[in-house]
N, C-alpha and C. Protein backbone atom coordinates (compact mmCIF):
# COMPACT_ATOMS: atom_id res chain seq x y z
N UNK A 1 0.06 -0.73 12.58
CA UNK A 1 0.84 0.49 12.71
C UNK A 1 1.84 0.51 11.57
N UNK A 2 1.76 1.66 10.82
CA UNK A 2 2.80 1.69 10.12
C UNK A 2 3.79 2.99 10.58
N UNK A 3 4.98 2.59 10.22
CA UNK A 3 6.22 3.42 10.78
C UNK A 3 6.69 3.42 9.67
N UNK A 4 7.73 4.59 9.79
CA UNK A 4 8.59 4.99 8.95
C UNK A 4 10.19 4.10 8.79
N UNK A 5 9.91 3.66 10.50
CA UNK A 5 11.52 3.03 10.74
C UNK A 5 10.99 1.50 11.30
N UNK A 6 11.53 0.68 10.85
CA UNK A 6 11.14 -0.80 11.04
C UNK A 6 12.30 -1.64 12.02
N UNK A 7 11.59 -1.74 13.68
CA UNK A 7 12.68 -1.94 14.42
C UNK A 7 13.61 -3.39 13.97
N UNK A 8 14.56 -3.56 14.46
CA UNK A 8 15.05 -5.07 14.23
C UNK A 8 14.32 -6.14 14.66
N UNK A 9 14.59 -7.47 14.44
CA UNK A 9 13.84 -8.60 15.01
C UNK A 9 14.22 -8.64 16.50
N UNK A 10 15.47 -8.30 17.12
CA UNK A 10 15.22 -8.74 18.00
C UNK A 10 15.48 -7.74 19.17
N UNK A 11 15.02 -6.32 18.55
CA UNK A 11 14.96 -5.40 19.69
C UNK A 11 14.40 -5.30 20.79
N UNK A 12 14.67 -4.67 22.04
CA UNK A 12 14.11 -5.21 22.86
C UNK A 12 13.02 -3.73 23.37
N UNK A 13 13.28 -2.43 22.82
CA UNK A 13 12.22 -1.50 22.97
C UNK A 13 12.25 -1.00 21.22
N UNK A 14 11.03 -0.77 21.03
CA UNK A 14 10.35 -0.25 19.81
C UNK A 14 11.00 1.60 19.42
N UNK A 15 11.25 1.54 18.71
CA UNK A 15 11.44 3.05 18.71
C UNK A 15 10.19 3.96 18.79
N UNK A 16 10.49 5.16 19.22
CA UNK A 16 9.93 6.44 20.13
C UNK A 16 8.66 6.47 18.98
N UNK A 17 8.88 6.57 17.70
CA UNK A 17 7.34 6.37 16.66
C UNK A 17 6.82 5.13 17.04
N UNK A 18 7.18 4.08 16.91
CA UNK A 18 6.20 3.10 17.02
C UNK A 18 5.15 3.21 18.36
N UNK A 19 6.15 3.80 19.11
CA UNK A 19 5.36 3.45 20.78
C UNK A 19 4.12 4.60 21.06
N UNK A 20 4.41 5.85 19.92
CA UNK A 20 3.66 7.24 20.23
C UNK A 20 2.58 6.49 19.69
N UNK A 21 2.35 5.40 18.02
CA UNK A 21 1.71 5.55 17.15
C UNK A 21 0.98 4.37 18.00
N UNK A 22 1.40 3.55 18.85
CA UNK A 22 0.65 2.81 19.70
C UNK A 22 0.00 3.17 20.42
N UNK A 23 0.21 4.00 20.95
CA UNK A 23 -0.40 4.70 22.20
C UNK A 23 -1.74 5.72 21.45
N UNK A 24 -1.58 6.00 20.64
CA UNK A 24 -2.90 6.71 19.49
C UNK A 24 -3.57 5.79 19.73
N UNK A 25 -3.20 4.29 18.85
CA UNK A 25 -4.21 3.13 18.51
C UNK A 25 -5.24 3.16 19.87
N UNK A 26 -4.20 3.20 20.73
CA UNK A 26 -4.73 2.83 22.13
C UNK A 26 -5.99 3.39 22.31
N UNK A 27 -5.50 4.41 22.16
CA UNK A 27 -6.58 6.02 22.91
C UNK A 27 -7.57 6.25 21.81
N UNK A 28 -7.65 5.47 20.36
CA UNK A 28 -8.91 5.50 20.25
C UNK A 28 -9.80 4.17 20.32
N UNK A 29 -9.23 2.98 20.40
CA UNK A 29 -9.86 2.05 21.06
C UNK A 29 -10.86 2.66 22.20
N UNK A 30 -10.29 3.38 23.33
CA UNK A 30 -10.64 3.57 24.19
C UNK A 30 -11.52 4.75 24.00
N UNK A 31 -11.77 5.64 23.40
CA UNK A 31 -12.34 7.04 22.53
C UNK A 31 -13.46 6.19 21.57
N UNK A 32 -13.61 5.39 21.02
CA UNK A 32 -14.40 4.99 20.19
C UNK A 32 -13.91 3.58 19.58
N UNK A 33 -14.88 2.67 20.12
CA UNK A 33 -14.69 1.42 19.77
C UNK A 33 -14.89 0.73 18.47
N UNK A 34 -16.25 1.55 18.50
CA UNK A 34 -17.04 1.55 16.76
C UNK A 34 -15.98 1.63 15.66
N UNK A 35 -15.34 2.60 15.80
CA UNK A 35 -14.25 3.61 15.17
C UNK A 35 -13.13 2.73 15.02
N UNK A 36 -12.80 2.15 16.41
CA UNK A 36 -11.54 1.32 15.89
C UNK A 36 -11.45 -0.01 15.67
N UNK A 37 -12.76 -0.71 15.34
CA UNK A 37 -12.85 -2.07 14.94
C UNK A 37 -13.16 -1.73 13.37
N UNK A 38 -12.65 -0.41 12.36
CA UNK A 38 -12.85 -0.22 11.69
C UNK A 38 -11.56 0.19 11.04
N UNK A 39 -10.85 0.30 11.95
CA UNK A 39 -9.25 0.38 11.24
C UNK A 39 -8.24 -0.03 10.66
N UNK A 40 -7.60 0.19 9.46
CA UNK A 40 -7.24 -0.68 8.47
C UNK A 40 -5.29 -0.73 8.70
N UNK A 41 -4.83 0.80 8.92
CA UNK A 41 -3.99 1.06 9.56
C UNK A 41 -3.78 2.63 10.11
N UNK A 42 -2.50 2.81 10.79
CA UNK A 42 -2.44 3.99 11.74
C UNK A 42 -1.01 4.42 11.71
N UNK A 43 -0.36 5.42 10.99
CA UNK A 43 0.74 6.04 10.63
C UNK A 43 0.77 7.70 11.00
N UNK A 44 2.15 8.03 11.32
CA UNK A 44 1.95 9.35 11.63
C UNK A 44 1.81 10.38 10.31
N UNK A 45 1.60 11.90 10.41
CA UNK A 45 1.17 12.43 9.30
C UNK A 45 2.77 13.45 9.66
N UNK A 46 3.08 14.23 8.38
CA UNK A 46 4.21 14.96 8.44
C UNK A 46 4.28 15.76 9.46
N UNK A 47 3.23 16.75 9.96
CA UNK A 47 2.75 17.32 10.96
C UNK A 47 2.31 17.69 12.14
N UNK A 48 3.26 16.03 12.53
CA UNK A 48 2.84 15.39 13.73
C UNK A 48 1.23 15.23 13.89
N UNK A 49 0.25 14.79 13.02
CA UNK A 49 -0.76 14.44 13.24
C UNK A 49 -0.73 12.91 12.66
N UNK A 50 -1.95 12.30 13.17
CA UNK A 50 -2.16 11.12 13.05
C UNK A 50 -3.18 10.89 11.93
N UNK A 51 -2.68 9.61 10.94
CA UNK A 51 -3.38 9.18 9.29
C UNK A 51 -4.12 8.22 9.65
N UNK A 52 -5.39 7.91 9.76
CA UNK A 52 -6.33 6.54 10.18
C UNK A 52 -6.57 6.57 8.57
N UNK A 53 -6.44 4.75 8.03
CA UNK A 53 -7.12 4.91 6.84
C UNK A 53 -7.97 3.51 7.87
N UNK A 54 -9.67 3.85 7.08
CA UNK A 54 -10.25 3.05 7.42
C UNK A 54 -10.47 1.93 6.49
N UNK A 55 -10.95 1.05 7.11
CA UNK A 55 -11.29 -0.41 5.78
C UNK A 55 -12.33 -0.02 5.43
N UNK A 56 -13.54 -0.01 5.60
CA UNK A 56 -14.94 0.43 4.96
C UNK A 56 -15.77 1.64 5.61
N UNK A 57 -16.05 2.20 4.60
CA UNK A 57 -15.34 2.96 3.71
C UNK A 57 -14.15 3.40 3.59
N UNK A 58 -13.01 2.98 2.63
CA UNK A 58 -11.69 3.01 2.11
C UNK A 58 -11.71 4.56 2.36
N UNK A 59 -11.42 4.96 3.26
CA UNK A 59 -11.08 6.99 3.50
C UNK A 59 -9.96 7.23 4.69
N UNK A 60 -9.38 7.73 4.66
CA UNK A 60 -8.27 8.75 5.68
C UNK A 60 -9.14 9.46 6.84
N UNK A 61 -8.63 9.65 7.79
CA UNK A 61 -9.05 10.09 9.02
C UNK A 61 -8.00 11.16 8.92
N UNK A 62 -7.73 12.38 8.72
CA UNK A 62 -6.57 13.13 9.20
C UNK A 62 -6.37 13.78 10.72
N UNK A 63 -6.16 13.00 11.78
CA UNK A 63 -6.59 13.72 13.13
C UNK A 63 -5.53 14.39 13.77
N UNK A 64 -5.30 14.97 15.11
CA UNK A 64 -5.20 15.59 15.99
C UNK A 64 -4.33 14.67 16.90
N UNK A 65 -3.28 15.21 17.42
CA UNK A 65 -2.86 13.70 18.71
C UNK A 65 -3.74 13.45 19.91
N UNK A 66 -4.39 12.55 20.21
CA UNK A 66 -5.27 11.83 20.79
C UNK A 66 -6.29 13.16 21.08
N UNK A 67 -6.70 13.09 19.67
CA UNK A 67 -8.07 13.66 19.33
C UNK A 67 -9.14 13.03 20.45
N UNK A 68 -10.00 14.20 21.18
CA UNK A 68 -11.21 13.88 21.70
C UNK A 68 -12.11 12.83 21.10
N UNK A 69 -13.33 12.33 22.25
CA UNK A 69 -14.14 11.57 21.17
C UNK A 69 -15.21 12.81 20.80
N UNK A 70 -15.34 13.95 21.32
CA UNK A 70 -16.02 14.88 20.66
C UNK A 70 -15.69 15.17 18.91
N UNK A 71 -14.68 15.22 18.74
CA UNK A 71 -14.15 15.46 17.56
C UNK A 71 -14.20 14.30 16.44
N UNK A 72 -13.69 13.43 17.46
CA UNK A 72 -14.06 11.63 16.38
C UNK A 72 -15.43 11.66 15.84
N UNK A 73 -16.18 11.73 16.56
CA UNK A 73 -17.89 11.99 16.31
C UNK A 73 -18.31 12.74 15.25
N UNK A 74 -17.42 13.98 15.39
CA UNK A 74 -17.86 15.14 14.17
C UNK A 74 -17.08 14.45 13.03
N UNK A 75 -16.32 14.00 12.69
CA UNK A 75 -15.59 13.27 12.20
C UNK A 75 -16.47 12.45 11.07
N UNK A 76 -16.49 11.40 12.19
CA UNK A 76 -17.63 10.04 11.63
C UNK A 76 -18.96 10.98 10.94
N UNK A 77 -19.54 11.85 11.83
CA UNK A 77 -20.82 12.33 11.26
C UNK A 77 -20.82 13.06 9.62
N UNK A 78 -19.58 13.38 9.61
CA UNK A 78 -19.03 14.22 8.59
C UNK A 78 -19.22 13.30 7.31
N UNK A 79 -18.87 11.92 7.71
CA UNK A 79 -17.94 10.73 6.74
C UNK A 79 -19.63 10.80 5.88
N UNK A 80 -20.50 9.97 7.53
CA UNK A 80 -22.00 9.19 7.10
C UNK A 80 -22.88 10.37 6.04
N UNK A 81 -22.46 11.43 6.48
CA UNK A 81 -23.20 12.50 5.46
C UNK A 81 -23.21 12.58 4.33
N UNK A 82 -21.52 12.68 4.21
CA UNK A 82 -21.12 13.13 2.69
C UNK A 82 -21.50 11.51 1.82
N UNK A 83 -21.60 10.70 2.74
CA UNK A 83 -21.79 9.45 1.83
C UNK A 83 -23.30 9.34 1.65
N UNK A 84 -24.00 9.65 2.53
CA UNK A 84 -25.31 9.66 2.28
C UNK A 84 -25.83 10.61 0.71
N UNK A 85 -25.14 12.19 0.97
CA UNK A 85 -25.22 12.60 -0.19
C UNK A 85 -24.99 12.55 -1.33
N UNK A 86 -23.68 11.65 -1.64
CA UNK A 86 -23.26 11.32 -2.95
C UNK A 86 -22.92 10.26 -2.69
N UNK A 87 -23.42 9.04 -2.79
CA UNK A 87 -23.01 7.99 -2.22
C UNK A 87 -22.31 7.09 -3.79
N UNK A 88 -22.13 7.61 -4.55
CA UNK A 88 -21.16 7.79 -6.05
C UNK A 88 -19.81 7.99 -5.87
N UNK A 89 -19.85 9.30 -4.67
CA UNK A 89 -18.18 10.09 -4.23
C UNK A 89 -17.70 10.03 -2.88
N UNK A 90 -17.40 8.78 -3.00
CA UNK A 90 -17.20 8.42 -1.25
C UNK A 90 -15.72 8.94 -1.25
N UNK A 91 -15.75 9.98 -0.17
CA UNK A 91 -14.68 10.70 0.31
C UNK A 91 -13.00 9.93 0.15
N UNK A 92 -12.06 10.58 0.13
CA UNK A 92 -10.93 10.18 0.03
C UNK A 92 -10.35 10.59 1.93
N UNK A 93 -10.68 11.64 1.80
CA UNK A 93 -10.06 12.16 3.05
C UNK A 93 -10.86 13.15 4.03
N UNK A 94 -11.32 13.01 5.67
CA UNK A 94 -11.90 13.25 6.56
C UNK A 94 -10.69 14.09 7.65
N UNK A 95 -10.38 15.26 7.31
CA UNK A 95 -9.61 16.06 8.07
C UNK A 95 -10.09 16.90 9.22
N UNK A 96 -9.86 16.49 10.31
CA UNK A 96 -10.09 16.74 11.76
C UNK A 96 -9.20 17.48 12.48
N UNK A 97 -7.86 18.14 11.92
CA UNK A 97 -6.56 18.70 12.17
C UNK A 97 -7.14 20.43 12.63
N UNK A 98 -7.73 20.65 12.08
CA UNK A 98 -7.86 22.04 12.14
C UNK A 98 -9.23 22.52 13.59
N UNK A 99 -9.33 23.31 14.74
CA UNK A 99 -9.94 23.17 15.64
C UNK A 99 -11.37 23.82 14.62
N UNK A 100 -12.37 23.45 15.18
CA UNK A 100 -13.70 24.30 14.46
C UNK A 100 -13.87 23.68 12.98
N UNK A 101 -13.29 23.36 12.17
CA UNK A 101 -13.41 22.40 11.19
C UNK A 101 -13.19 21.16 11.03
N UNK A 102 -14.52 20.71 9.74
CA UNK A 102 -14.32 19.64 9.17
C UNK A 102 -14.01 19.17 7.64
N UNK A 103 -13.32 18.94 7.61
CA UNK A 103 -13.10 19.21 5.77
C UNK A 103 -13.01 17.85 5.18
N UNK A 104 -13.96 18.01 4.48
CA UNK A 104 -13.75 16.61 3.51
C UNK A 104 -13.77 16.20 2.58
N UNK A 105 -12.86 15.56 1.63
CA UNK A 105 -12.19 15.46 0.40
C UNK A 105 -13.18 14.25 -0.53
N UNK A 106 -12.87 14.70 -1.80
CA UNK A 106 -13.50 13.71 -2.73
C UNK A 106 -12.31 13.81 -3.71
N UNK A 107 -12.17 12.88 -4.73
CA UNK A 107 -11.71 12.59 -5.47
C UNK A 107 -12.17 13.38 -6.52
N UNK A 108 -11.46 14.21 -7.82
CA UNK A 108 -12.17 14.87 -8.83
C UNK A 108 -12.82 14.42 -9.65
């Protein structure tokens, strides 16, 4: 989890980000397992949405607060595609924020 605010050593509750951005981790453990034994880290986005960067393939997840696993799915399917098709321009960023879309970024 990365936060913006880094509690003290010897606090005894986490501040209100750390505990929301836990509770994400949580809910996609539990939403998709596949998905989250693939996670590199988990920070909030300006927008109150949630930033998954994954370890392999090195790409951004831009999601939704405790995005469905319907949506994770379109997500992932989105990722395996665009890599299948250009497997040269592996995506930078997999944006899931918007309802009915999937948008996904390459590097120029």
């Amino acid at each position: 989890i990365r936060a913006s605010e880094v509690p003290p050593e010897d606090a005894v509750v986490f501040p209100t980000e750390v505990r929301g951005l836990a509770a994400e981790v949580e809910h996609l453990w539990q939403m998709d397992v596949d998905l989250y034994q693939k996670i590199s880290t988990v920070r909030g986005g300006q927008d109150g949405s949630l930033v998954v960067r994954l370890l392999t393939p090195d790409v951004e997840l831009l999601l939704p607060p405790h995005a469905p696993v319907g949506r994770l799915r379109e997500g992932v399917a989105a990722l395996e595609h665009a890599i299948r098709t250009e497997p040269a321009r592996v995506p930078t960023a997999v944006d899931l924020r918007y309802a009915g879309q999937v948008v996904v970024r390459r590097d120029r």
